[in-house]
C-alpha atoms as a PDB file:
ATOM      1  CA  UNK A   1       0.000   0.000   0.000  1.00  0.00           C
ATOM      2  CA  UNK A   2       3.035   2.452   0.979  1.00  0.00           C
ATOM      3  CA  UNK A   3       4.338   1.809  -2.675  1.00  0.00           C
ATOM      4  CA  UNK A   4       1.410   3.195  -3.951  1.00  0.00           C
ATOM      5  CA  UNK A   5       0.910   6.160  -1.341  1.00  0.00           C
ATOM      6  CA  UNK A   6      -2.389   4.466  -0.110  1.00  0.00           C
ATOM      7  CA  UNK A   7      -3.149   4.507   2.714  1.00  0.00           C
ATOM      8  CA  UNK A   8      -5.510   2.738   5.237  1.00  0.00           C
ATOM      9  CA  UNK A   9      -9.232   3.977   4.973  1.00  0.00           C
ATOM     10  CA  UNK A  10     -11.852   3.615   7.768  1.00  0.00           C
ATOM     11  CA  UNK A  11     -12.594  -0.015   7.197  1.00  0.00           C
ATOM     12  CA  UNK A  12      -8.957  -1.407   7.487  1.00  0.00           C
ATOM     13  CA  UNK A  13      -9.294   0.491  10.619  1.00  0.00           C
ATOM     14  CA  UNK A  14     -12.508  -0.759  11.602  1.00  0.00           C
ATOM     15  CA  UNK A  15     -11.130  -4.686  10.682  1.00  0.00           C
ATOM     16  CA  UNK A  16      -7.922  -3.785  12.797  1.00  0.00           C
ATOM     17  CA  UNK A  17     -10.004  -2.769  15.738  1.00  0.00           C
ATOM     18  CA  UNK A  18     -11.958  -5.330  15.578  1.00  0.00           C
ATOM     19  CA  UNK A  19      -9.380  -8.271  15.214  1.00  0.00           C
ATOM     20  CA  UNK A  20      -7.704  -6.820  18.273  1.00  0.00           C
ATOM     21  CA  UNK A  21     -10.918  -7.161  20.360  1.00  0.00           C
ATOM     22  CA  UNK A  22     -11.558 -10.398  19.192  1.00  0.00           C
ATOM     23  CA  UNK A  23      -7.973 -11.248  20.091  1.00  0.00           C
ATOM     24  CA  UNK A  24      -8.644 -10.190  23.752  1.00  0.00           C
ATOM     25  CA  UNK A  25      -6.066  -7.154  23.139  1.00  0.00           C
ATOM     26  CA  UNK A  26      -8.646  -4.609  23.876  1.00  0.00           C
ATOM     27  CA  UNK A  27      -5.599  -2.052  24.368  1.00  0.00           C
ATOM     28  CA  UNK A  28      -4.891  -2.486  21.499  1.00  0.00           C
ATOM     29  CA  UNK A  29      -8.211  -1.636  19.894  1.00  0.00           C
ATOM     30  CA  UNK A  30      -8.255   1.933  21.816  1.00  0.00           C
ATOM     31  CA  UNK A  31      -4.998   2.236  20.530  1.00  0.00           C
ATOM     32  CA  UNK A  32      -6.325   1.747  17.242  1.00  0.00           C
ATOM     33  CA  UNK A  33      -9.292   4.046  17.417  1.00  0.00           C
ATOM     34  CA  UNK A  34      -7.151   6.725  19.515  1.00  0.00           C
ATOM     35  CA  UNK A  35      -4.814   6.958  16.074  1.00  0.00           C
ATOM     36  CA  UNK A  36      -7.971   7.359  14.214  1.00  0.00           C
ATOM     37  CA  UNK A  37      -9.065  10.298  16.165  1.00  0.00           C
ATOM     38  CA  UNK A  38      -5.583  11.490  16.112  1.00  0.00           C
ATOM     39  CA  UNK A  39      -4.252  11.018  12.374  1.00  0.00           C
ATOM     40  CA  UNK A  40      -7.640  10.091  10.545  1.00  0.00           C
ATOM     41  CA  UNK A  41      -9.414   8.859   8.870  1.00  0.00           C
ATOM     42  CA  UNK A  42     -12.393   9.993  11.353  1.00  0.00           C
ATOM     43  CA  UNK A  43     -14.010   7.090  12.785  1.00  0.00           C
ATOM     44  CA  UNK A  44     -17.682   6.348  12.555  1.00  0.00           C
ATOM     45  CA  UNK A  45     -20.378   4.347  14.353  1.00  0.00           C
ATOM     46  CA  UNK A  46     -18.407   1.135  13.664  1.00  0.00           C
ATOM     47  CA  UNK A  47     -15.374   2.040  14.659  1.00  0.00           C
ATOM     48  CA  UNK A  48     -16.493   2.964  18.080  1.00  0.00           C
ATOM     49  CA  UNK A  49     -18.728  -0.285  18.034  1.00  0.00           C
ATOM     50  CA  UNK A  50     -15.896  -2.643  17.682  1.00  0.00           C
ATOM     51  CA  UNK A  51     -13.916  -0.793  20.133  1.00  0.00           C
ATOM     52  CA  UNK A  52     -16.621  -0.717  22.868  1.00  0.00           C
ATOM     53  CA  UNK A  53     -16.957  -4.863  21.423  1.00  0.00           C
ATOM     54  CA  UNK A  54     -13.475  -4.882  22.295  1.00  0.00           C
ATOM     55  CA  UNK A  55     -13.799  -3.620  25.648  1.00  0.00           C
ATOM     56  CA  UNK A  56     -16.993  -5.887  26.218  1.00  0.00           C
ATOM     57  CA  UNK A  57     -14.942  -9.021  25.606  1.00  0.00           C
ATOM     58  CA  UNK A  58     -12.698  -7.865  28.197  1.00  0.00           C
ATOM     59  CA  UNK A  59     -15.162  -6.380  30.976  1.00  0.00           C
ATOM     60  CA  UNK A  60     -13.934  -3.563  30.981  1.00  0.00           C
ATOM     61  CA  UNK A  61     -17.222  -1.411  31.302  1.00  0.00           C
ATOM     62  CA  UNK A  62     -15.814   1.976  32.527  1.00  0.00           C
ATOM     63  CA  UNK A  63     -14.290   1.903  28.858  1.00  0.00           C
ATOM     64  CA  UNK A  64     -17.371   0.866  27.115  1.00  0.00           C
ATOM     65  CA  UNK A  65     -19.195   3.683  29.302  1.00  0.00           C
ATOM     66  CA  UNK A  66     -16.575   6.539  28.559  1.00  0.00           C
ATOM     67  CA  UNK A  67     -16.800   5.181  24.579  1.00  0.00           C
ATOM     68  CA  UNK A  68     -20.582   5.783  24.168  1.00  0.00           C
ATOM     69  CA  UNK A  69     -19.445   9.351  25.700  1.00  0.00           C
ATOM     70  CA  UNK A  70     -17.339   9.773  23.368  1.00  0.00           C
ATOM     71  CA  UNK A  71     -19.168   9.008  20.560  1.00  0.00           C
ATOM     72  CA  UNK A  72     -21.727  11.624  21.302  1.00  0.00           C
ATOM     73  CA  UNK A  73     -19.482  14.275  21.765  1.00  0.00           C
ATOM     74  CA  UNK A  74     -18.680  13.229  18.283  1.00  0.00           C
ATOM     75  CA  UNK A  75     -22.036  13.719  17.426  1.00  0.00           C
ATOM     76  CA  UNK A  76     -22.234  10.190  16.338  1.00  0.00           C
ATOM     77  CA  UNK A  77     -25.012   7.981  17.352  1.00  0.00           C
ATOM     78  CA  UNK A  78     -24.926   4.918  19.454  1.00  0.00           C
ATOM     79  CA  UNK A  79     -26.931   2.482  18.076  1.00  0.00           C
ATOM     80  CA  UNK A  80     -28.895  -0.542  19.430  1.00  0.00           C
ATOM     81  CA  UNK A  81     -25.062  -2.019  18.582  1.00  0.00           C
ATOM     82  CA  UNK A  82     -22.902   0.228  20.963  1.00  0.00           C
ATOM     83  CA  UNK A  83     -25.611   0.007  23.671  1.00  0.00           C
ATOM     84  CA  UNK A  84     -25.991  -3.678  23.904  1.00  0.00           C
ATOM     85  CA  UNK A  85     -22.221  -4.303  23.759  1.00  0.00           C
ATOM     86  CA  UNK A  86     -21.838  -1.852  26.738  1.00  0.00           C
ATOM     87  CA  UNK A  87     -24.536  -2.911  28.694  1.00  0.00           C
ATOM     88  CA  UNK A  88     -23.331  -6.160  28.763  1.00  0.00           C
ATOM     89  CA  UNK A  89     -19.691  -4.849  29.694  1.00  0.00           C
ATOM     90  CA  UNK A  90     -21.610  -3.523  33.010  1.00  0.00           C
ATOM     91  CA  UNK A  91     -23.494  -6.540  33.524  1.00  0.00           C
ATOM     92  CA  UNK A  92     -20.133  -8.909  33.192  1.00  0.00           C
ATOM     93  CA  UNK A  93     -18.522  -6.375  35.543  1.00  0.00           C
ATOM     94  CA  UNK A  94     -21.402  -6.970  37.714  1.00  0.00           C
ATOM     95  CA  UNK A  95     -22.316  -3.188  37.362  1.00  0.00           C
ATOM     96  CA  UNK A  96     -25.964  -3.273  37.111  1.00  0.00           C
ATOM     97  CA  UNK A  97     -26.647   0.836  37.728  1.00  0.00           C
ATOM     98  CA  UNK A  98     -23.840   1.254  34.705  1.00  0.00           C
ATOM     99  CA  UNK A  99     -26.252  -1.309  32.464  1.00  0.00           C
ATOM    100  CA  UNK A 100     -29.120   0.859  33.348  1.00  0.00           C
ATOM    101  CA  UNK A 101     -27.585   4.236  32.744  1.00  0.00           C
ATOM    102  CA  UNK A 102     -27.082   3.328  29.179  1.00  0.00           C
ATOM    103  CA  UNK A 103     -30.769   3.705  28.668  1.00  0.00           C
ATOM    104  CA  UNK A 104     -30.070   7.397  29.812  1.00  0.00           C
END
């Protein structure tokens, strides 16, 4: 790709995101999506769902939580997606109020 000065779009980003999360390397995958909001290309509703996947898989719900923030401030929309994935963070974290507050 560097041979031809392309470089990688949204969904390479979104796959590489998601691959991490899958992986169990959800650092990884907010690594990922922090160079995205850094360097571009801007990330969009399935960027931040694979990333709040990613943080689901490893119950880490304050991440999933601060994510759906995040996304809003973007002015992107959580969808029924983003919501699910961090409610379930909260529930695996045993952090029932946090499931609840998604609804919010």
């Amino acid at each position: 790709m560097r041979e031809r000065k392309v470089g990688p779009d949204v969904i390479t980003h979104n796959t590489a995101i998601s691959a991490c999360g899958k992986g169990g390397q959800w650092e990884l995958s907010l690594a990922a999506l922090a160079q995205m909001l850094q360097r571009g290309p801007d990330p969009n509703e399935i960027s931040f769902n694979a990333a709040i996947k990613a943080c689901e898989i490893a119950r880490k719900w304050e991440w999933s939580l601060h994510l759906l923030e995040a996304m809003q401030c973007r002015l992107l929309v959580p969808n029924v997606i983003s919501c699910s994935a961090a409610m379930r963070a909260c529930v695996r974290g045993s952090v029932w109020q946090g499931a609840l507050g998604v609804f919010d």
